[in-house]
PDB file of N, CA and C in Angstrom:
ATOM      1  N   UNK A   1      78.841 -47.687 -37.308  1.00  0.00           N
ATOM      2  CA  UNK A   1      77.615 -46.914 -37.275  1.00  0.00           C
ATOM      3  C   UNK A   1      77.497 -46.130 -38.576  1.00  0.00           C
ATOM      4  N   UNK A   2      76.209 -46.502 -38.879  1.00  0.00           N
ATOM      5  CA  UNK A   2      76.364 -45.757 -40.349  1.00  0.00           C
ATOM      6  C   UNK A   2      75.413 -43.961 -39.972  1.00  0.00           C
ATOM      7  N   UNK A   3      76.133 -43.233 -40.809  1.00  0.00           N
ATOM      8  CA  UNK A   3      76.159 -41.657 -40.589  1.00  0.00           C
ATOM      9  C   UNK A   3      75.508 -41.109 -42.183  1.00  0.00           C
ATOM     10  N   UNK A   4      74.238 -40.445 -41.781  1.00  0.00           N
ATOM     11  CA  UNK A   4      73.698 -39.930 -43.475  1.00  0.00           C
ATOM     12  C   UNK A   4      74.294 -38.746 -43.275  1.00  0.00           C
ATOM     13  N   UNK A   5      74.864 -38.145 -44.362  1.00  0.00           N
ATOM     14  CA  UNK A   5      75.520 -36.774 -44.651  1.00  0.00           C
ATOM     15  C   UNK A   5      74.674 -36.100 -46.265  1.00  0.00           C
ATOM     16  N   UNK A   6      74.144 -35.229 -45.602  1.00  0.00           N
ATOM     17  CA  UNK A   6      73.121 -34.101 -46.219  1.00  0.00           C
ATOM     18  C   UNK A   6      74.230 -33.138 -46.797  1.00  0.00           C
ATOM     19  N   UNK A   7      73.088 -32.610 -47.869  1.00  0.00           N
ATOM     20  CA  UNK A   7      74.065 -31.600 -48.451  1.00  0.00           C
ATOM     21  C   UNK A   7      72.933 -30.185 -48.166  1.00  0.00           C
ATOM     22  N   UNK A   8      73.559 -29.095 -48.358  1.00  0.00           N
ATOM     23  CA  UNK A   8      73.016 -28.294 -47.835  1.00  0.00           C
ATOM     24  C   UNK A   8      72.182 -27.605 -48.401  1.00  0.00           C
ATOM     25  N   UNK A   9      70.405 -26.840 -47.709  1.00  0.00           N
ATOM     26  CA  UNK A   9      69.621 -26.622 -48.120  1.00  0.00           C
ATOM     27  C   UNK A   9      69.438 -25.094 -48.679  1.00  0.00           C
ATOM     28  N   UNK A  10      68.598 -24.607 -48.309  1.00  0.00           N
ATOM     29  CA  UNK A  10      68.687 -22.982 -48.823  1.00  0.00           C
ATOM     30  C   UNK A  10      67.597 -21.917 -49.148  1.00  0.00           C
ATOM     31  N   UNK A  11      67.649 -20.630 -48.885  1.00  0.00           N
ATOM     32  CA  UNK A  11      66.403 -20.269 -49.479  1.00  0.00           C
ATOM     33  C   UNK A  11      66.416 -19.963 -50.749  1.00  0.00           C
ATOM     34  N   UNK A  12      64.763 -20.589 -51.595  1.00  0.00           N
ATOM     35  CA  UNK A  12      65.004 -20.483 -52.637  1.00  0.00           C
ATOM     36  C   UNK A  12      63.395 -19.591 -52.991  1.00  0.00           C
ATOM     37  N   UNK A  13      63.192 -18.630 -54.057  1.00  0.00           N
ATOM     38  CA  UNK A  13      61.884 -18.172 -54.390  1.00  0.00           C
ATOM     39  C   UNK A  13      60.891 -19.224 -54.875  1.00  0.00           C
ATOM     40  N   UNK A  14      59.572 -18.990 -53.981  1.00  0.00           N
ATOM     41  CA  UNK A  14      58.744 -19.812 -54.786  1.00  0.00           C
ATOM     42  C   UNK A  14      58.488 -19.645 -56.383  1.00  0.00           C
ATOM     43  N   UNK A  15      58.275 -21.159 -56.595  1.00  0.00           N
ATOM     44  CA  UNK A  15      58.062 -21.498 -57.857  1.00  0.00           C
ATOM     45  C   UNK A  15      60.119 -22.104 -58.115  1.00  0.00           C
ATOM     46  N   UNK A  16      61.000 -21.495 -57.643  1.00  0.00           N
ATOM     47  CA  UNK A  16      62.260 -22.234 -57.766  1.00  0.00           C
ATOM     48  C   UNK A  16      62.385 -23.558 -57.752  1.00  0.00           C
ATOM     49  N   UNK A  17      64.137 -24.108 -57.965  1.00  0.00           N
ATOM     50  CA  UNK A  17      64.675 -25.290 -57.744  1.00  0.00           C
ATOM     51  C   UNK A  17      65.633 -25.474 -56.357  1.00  0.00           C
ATOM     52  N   UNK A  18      65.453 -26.616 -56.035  1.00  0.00           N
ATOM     53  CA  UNK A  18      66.486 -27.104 -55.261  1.00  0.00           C
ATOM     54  C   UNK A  18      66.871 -28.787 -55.068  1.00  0.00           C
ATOM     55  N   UNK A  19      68.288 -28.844 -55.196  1.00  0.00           N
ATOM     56  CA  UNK A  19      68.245 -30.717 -55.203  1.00  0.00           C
ATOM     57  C   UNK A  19      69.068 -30.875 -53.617  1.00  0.00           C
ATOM     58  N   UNK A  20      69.013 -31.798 -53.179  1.00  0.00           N
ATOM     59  CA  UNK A  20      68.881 -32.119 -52.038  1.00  0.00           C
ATOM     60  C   UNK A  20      70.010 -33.617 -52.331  1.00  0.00           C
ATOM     61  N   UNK A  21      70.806 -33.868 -51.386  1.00  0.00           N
ATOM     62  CA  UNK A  21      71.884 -35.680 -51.507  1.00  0.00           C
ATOM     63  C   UNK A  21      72.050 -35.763 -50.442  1.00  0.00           C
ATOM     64  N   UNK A  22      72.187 -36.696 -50.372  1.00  0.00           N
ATOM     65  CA  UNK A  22      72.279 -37.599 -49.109  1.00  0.00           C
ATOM     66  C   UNK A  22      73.319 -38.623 -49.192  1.00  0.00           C
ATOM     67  N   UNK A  23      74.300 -38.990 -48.360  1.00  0.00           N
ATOM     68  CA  UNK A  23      75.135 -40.009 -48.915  1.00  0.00           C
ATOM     69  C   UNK A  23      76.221 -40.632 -47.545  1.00  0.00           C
ATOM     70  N   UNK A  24      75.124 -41.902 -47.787  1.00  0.00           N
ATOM     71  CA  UNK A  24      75.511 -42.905 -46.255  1.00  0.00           C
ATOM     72  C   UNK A  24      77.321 -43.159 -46.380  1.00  0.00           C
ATOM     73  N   UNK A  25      77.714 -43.053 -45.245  1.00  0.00           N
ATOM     74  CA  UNK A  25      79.209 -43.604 -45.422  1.00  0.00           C
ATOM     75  C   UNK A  25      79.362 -44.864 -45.007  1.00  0.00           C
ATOM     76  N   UNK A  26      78.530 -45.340 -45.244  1.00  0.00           N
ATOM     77  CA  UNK A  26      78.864 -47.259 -45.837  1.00  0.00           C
ATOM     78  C   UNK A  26      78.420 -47.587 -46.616  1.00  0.00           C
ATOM     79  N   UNK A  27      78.578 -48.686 -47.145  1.00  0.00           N
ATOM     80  CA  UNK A  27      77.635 -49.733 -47.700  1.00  0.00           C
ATOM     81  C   UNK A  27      76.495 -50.253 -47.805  1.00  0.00           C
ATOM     82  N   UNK A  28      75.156 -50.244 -47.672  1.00  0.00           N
ATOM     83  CA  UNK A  28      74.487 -51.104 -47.619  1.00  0.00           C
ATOM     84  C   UNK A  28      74.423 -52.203 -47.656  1.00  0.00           C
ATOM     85  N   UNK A  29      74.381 -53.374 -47.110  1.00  0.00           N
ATOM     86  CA  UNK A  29      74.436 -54.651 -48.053  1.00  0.00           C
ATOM     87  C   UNK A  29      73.294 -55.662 -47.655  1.00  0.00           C
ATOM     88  N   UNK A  30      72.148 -55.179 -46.744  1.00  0.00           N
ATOM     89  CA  UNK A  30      71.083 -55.367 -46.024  1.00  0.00           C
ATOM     90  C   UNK A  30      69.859 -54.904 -47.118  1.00  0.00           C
ATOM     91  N   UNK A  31      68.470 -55.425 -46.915  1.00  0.00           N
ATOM     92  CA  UNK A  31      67.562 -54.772 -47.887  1.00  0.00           C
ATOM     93  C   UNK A  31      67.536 -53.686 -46.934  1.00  0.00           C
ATOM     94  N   UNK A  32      66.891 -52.512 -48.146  1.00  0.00           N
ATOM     95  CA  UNK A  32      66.954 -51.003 -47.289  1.00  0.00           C
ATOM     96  C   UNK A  32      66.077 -50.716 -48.357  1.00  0.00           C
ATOM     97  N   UNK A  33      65.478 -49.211 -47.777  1.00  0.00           N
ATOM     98  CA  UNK A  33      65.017 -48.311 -48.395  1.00  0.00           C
ATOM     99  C   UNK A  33      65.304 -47.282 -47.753  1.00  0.00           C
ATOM    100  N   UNK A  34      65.421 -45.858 -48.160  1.00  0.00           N
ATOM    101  CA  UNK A  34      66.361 -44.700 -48.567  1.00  0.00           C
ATOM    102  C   UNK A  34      65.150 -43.449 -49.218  1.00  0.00           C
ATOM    103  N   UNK A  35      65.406 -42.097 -48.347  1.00  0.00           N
ATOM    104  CA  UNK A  35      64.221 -41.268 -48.793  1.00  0.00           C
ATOM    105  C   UNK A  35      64.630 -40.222 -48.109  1.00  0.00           C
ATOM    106  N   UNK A  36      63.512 -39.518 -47.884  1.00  0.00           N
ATOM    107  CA  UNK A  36      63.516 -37.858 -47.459  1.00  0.00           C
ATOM    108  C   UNK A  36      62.064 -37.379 -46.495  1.00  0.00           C
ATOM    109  N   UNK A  37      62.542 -37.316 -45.119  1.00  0.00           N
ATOM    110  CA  UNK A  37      61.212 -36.742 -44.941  1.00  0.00           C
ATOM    111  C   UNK A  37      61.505 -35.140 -44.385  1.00  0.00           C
ATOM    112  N   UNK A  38      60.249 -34.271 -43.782  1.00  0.00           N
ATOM    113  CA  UNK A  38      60.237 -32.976 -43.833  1.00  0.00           C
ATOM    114  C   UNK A  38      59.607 -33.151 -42.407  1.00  0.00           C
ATOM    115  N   UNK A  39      60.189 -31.832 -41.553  1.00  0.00           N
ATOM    116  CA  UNK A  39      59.342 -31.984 -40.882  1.00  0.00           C
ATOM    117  C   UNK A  39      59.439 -29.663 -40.811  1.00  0.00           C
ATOM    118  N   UNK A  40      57.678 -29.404 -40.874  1.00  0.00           N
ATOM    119  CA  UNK A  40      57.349 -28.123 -40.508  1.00  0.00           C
ATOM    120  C   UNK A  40      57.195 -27.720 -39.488  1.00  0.00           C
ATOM    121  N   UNK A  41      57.741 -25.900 -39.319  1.00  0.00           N
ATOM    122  CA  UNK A  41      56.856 -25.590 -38.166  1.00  0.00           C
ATOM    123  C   UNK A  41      55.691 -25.605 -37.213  1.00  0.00           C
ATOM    124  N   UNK A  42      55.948 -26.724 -36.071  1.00  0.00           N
ATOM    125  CA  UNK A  42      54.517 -27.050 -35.530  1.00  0.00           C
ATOM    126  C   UNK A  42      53.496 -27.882 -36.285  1.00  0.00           C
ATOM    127  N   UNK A  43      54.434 -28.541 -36.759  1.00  0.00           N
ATOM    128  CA  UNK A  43      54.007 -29.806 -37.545  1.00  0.00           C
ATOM    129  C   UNK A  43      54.877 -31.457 -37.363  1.00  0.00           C
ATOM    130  N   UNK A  44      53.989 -32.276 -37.338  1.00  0.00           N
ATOM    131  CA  UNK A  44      54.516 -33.949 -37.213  1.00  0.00           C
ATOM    132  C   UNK A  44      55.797 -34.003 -38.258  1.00  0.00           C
ATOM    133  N   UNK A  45      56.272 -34.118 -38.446  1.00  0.00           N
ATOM    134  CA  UNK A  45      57.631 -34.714 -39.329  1.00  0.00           C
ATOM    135  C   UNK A  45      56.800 -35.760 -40.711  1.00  0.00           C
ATOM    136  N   UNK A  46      56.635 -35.831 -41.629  1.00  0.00           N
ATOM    137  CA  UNK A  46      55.835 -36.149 -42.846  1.00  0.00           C
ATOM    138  C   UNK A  46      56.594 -36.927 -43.921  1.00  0.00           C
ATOM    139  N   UNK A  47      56.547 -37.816 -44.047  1.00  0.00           N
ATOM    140  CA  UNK A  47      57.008 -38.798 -45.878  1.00  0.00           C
ATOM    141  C   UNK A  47      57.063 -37.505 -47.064  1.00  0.00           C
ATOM    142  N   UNK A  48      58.456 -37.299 -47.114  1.00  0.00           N
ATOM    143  CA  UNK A  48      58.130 -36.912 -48.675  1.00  0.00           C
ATOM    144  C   UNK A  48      58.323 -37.865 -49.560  1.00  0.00           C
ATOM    145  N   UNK A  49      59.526 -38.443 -49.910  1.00  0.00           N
ATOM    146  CA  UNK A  49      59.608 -39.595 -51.077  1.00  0.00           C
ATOM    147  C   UNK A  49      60.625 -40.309 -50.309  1.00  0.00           C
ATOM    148  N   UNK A  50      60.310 -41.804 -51.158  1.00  0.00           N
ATOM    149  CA  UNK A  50      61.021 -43.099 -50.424  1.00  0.00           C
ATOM    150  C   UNK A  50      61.804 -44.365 -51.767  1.00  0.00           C
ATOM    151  N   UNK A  51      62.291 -44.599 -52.010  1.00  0.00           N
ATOM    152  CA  UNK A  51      62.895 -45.419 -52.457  1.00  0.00           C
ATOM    153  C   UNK A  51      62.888 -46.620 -51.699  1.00  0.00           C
ATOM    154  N   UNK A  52      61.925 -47.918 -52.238  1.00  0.00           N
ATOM    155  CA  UNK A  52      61.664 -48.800 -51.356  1.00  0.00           C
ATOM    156  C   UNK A  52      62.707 -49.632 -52.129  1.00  0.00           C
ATOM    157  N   UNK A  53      62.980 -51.189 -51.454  1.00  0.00           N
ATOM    158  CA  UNK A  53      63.133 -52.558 -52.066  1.00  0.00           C
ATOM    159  C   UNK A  53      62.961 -52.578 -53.605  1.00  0.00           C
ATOM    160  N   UNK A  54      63.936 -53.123 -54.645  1.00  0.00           N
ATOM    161  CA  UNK A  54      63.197 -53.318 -55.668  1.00  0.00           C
ATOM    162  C   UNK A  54      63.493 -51.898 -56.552  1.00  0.00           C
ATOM    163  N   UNK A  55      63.453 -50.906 -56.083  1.00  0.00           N
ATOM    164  CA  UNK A  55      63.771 -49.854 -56.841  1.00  0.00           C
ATOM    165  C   UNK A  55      62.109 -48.781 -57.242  1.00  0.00           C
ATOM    166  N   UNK A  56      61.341 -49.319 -56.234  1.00  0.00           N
ATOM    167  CA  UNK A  56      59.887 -48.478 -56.638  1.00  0.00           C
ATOM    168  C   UNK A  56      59.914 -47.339 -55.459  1.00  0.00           C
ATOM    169  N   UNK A  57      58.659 -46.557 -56.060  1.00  0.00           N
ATOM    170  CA  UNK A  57      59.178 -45.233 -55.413  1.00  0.00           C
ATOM    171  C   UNK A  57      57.631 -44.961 -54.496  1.00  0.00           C
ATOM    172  N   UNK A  58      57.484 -44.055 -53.638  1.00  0.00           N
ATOM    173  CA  UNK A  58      56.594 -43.393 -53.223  1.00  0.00           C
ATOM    174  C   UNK A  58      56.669 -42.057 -52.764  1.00  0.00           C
ATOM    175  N   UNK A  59      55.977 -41.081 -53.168  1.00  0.00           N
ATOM    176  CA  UNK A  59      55.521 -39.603 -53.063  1.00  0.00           C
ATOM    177  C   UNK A  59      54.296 -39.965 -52.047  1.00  0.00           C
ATOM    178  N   UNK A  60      54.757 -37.836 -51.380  1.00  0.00           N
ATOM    179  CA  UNK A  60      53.443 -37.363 -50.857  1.00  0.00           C
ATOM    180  C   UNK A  60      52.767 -36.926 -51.451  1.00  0.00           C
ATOM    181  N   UNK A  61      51.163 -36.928 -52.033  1.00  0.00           N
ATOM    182  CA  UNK A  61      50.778 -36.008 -52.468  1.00  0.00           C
ATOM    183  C   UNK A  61      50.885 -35.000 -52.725  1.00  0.00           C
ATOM    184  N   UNK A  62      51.538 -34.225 -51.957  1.00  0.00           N
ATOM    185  CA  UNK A  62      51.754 -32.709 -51.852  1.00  0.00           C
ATOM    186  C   UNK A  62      53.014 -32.254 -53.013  1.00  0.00           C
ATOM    187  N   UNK A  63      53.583 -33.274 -53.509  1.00  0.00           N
ATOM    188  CA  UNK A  63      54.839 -33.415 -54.175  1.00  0.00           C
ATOM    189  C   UNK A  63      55.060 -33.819 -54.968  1.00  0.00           C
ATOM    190  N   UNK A  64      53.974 -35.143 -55.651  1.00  0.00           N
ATOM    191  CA  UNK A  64      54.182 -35.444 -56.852  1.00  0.00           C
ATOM    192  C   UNK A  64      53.755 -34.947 -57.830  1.00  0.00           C
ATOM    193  N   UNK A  65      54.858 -34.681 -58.963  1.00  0.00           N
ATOM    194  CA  UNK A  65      54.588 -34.083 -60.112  1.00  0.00           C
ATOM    195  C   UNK A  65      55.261 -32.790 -59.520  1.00  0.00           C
ATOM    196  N   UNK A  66      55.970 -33.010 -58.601  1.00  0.00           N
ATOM    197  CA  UNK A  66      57.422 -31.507 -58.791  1.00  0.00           C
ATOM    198  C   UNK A  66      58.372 -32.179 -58.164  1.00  0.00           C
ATOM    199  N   UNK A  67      58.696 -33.427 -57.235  1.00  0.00           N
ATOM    200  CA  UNK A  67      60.134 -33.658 -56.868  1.00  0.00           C
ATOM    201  C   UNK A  67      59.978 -35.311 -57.343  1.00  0.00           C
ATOM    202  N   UNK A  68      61.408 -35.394 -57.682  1.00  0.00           N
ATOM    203  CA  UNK A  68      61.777 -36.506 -57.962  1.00  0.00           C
ATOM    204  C   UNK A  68      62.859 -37.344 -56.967  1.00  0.00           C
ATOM    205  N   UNK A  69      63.064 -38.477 -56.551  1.00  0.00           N
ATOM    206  CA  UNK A  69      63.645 -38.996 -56.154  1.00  0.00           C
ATOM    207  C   UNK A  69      64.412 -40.076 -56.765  1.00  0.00           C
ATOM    208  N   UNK A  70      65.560 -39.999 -56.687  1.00  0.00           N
ATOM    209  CA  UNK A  70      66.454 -41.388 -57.307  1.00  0.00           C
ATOM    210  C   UNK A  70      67.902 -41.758 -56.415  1.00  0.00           C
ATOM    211  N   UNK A  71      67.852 -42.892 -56.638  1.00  0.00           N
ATOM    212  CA  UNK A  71      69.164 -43.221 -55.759  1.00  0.00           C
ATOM    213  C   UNK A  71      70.649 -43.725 -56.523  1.00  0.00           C
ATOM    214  N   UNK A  72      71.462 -43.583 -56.270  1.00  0.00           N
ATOM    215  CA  UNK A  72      72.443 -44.141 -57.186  1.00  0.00           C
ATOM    216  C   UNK A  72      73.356 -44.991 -55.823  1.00  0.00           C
ATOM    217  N   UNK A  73      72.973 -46.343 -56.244  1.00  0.00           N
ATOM    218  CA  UNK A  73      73.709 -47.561 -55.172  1.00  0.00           C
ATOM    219  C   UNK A  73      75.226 -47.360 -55.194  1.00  0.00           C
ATOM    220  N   UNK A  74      75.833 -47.385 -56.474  1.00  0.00           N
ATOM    221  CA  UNK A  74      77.232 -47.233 -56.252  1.00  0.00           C
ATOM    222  C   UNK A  74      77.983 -46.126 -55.473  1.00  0.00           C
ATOM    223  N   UNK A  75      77.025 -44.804 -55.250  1.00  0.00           N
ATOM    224  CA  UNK A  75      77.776 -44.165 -54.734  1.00  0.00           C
ATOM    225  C   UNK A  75      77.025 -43.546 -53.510  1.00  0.00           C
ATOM    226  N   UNK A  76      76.080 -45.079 -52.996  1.00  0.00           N
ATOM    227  CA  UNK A  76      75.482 -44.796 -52.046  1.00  0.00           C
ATOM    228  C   UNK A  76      74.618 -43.545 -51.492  1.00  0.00           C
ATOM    229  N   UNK A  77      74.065 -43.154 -52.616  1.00  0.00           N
ATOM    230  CA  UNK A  77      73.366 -41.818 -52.579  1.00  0.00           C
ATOM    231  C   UNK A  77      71.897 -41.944 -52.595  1.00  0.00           C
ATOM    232  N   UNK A  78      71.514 -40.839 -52.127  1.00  0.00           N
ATOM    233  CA  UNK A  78      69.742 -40.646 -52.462  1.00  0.00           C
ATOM    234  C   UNK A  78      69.550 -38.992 -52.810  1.00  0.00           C
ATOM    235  N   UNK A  79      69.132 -38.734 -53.885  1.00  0.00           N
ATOM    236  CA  UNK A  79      68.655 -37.579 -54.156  1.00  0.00           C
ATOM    237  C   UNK A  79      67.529 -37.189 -54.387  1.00  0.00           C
ATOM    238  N   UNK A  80      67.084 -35.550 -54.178  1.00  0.00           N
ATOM    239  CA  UNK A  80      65.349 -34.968 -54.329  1.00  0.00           C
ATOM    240  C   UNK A  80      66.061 -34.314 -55.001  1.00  0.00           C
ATOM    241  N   UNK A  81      65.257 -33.592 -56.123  1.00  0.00           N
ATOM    242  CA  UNK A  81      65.294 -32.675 -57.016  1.00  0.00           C
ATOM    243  C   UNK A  81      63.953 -32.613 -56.733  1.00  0.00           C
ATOM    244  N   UNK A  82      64.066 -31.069 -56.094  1.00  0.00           N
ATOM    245  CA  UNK A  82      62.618 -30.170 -55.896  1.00  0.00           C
ATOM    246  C   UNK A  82      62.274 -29.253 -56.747  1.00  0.00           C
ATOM    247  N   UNK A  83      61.459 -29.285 -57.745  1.00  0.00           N
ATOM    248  CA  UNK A  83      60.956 -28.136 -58.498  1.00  0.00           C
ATOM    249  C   UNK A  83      59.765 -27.143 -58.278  1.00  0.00           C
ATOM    250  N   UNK A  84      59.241 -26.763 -58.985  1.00  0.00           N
ATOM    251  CA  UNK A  84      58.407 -26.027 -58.279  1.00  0.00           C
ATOM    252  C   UNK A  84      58.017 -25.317 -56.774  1.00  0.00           C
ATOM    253  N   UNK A  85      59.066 -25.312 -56.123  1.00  0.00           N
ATOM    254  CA  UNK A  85      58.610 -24.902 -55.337  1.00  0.00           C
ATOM    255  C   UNK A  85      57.663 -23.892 -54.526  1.00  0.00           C
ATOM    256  N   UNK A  86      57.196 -24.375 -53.221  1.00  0.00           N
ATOM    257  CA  UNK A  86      56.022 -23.962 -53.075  1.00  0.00           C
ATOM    258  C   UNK A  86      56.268 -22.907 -51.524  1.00  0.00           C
ATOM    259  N   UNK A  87      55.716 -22.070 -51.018  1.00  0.00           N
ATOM    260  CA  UNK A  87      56.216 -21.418 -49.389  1.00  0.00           C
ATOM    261  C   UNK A  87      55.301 -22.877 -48.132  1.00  0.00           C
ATOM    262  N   UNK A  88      54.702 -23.662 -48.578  1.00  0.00           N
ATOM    263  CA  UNK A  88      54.539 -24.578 -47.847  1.00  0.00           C
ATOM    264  C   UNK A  88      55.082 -25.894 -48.221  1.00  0.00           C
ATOM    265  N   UNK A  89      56.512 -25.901 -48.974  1.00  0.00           N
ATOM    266  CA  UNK A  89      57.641 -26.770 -48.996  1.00  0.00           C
ATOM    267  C   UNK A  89      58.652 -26.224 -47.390  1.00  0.00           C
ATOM    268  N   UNK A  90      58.286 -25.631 -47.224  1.00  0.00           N
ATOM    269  CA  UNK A  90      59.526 -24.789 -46.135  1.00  0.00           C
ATOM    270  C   UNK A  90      59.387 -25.834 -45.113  1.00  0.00           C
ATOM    271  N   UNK A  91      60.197 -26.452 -44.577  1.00  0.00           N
ATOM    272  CA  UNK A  91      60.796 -27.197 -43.481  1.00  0.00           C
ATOM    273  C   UNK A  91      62.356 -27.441 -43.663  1.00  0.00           C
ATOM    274  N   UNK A  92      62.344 -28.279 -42.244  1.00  0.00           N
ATOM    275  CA  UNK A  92      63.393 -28.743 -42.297  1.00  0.00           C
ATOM    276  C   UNK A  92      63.727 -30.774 -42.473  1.00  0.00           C
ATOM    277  N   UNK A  93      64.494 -30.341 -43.934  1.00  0.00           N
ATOM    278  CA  UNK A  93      64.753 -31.544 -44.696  1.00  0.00           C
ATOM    279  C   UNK A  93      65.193 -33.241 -43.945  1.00  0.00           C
ATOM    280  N   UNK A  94      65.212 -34.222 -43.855  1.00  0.00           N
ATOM    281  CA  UNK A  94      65.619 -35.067 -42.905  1.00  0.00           C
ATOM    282  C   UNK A  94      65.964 -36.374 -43.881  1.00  0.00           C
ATOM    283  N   UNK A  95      67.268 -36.847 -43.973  1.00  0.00           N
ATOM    284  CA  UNK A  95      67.316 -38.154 -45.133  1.00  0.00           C
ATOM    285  C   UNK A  95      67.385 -39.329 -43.917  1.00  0.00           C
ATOM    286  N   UNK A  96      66.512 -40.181 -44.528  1.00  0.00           N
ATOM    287  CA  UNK A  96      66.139 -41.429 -44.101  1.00  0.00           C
ATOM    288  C   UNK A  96      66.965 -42.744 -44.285  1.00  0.00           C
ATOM    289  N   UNK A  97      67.498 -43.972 -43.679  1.00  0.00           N
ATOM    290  CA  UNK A  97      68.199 -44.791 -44.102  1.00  0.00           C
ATOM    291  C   UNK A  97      67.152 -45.513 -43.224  1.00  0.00           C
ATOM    292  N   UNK A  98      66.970 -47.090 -43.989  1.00  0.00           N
ATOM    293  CA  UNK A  98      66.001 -48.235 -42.885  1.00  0.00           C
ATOM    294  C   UNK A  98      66.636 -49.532 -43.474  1.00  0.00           C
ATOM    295  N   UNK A  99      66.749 -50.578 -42.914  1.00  0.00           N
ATOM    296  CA  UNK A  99      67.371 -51.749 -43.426  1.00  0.00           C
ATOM    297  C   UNK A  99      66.137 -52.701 -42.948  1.00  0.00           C
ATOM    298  N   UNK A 100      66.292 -53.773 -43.176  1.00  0.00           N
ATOM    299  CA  UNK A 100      65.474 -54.892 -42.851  1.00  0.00           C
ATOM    300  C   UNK A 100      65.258 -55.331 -41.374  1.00  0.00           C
ATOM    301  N   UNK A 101      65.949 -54.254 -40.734  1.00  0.00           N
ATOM    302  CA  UNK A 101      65.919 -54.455 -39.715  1.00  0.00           C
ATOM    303  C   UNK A 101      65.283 -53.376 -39.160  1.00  0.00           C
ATOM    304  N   UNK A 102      64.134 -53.114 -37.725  1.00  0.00           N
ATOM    305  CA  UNK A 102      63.300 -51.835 -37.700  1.00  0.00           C
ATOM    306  C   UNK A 102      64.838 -51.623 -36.359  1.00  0.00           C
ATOM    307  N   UNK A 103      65.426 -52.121 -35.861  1.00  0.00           N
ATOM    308  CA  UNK A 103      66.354 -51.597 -34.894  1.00  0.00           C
ATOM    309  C   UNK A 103      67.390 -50.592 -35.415  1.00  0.00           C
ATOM    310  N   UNK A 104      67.716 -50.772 -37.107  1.00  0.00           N
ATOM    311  CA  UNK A 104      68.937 -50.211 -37.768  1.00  0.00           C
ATOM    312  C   UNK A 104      68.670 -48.980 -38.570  1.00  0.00           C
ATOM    313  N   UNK A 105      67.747 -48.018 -38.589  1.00  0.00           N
ATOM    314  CA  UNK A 105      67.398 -46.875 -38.943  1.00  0.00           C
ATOM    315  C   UNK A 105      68.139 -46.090 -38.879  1.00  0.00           C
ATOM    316  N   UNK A 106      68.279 -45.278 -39.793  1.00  0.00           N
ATOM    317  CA  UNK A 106      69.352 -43.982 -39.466  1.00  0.00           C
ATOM    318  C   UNK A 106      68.682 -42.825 -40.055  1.00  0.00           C
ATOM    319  N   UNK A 107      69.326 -41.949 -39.491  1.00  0.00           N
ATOM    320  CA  UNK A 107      69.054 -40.016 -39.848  1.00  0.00           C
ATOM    321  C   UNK A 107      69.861 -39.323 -40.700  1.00  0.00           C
ATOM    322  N   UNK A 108      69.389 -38.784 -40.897  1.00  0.00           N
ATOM    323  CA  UNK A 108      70.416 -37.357 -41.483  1.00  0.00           C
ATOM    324  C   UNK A 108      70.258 -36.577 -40.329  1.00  0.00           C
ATOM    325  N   UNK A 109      71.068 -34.874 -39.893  1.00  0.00           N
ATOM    326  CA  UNK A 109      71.281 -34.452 -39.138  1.00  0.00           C
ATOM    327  C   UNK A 109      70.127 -33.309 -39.520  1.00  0.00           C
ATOM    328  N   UNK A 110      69.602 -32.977 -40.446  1.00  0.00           N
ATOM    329  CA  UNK A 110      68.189 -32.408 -41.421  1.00  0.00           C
ATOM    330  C   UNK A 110      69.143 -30.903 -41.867  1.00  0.00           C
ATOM    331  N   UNK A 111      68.433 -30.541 -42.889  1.00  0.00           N
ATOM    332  CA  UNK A 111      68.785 -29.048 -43.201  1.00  0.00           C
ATOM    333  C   UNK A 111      67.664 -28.469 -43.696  1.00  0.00           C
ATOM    334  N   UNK A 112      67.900 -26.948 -43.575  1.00  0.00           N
ATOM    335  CA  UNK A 112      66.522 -26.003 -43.744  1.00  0.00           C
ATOM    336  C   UNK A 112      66.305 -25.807 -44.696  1.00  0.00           C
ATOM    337  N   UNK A 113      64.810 -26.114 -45.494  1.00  0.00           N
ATOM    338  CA  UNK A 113      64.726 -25.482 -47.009  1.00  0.00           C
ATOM    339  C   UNK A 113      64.040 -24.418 -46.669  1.00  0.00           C
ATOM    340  N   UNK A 114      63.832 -23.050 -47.035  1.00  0.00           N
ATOM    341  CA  UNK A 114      63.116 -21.875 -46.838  1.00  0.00           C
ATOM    342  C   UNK A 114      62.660 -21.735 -48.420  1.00  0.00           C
ATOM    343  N   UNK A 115      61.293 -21.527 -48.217  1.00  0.00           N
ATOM    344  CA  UNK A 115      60.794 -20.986 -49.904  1.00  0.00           C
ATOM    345  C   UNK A 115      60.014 -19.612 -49.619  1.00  0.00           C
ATOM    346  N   UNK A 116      60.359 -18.931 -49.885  1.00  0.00           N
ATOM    347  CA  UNK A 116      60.134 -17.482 -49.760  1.00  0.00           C
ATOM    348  C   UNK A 116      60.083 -16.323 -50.946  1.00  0.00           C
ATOM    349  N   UNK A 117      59.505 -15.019 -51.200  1.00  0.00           N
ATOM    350  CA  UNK A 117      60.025 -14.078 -52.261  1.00  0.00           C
ATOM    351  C   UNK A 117      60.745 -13.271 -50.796  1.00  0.00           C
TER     352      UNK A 117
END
C-alpha cells in the first residue's frame, strides 16, 4: 500500500513563503500523476496544481503566477513552493497520488496552511 508522507505546514504572514513535499514510499512504476489539493473551511476540497503524464502541469487560477509545482521521480517527490501568499490560501493542504488506474489513488494525511498577520 502506497502511503503519501507530507511535510509540515504552518502559519505564515500574508504576502509570505511556504514549500510544501510530499514523498510516496514506493515507487511508481504505473502512469501517474502527482499534485496538491486544498480543501477550506466550509468549502469542497479544490485542484491546486497537478503534475500530469508526460511531465505537464496544471494550476488553479487562484494560484498561478505564485506556486509552483515540480516533481523529482528519483526521489519520488512532489513539491509546491507557495509564494505570495494570500489569507484565502488558508486550508488544509492534501497531496494527491493517481495511477492509471481510478481504483489506485492515494492521499496524504493533509496539513494546515494558516496565512494570517
Amino acid at each position: 500500500q502506497v502511503q503519501l508522507v507530507e511535510s509540515e505546514g504552518g502559519l505564515v504572514q500574508p504576502g509570505g513563503t511556504l514549500r510544501l513535499s510530499c514523498t510516496a514510499s514506493e515507487r511508481i512504476r504505473s502512469i501517474w500523476r502527482m499534485g496538491w489539493y486544498r480543501q477550506a473551511p466550509g468549502k469542497q476540497r479544490e485542484l491546486v496544481a497537478i503534475v500530469v503524464p508526460g511531465g505537464g502541469t496544471n494550476y488553479a487560477d487562484s494560484v498561478k503566477g505564485r506556486f509552483t509545482i515540480s516533481r523529482d521521480n528519483a526521489k519520488n517527490t512532489v513539491n509546491l513552493q507557495m509564494n505570495s501568499l494570500k489569507p484565502e490560501d488558508t486550508a488544509v493542504y492534501y497531496c494527491f497520488l493517481g495511477t492509471n488506474l481510478p481504483s489506485r489513488e492515494y492521499w496524504g494525511q493533509g496539513t494546515q496552511v494558516t496565512v494570517s498577520a
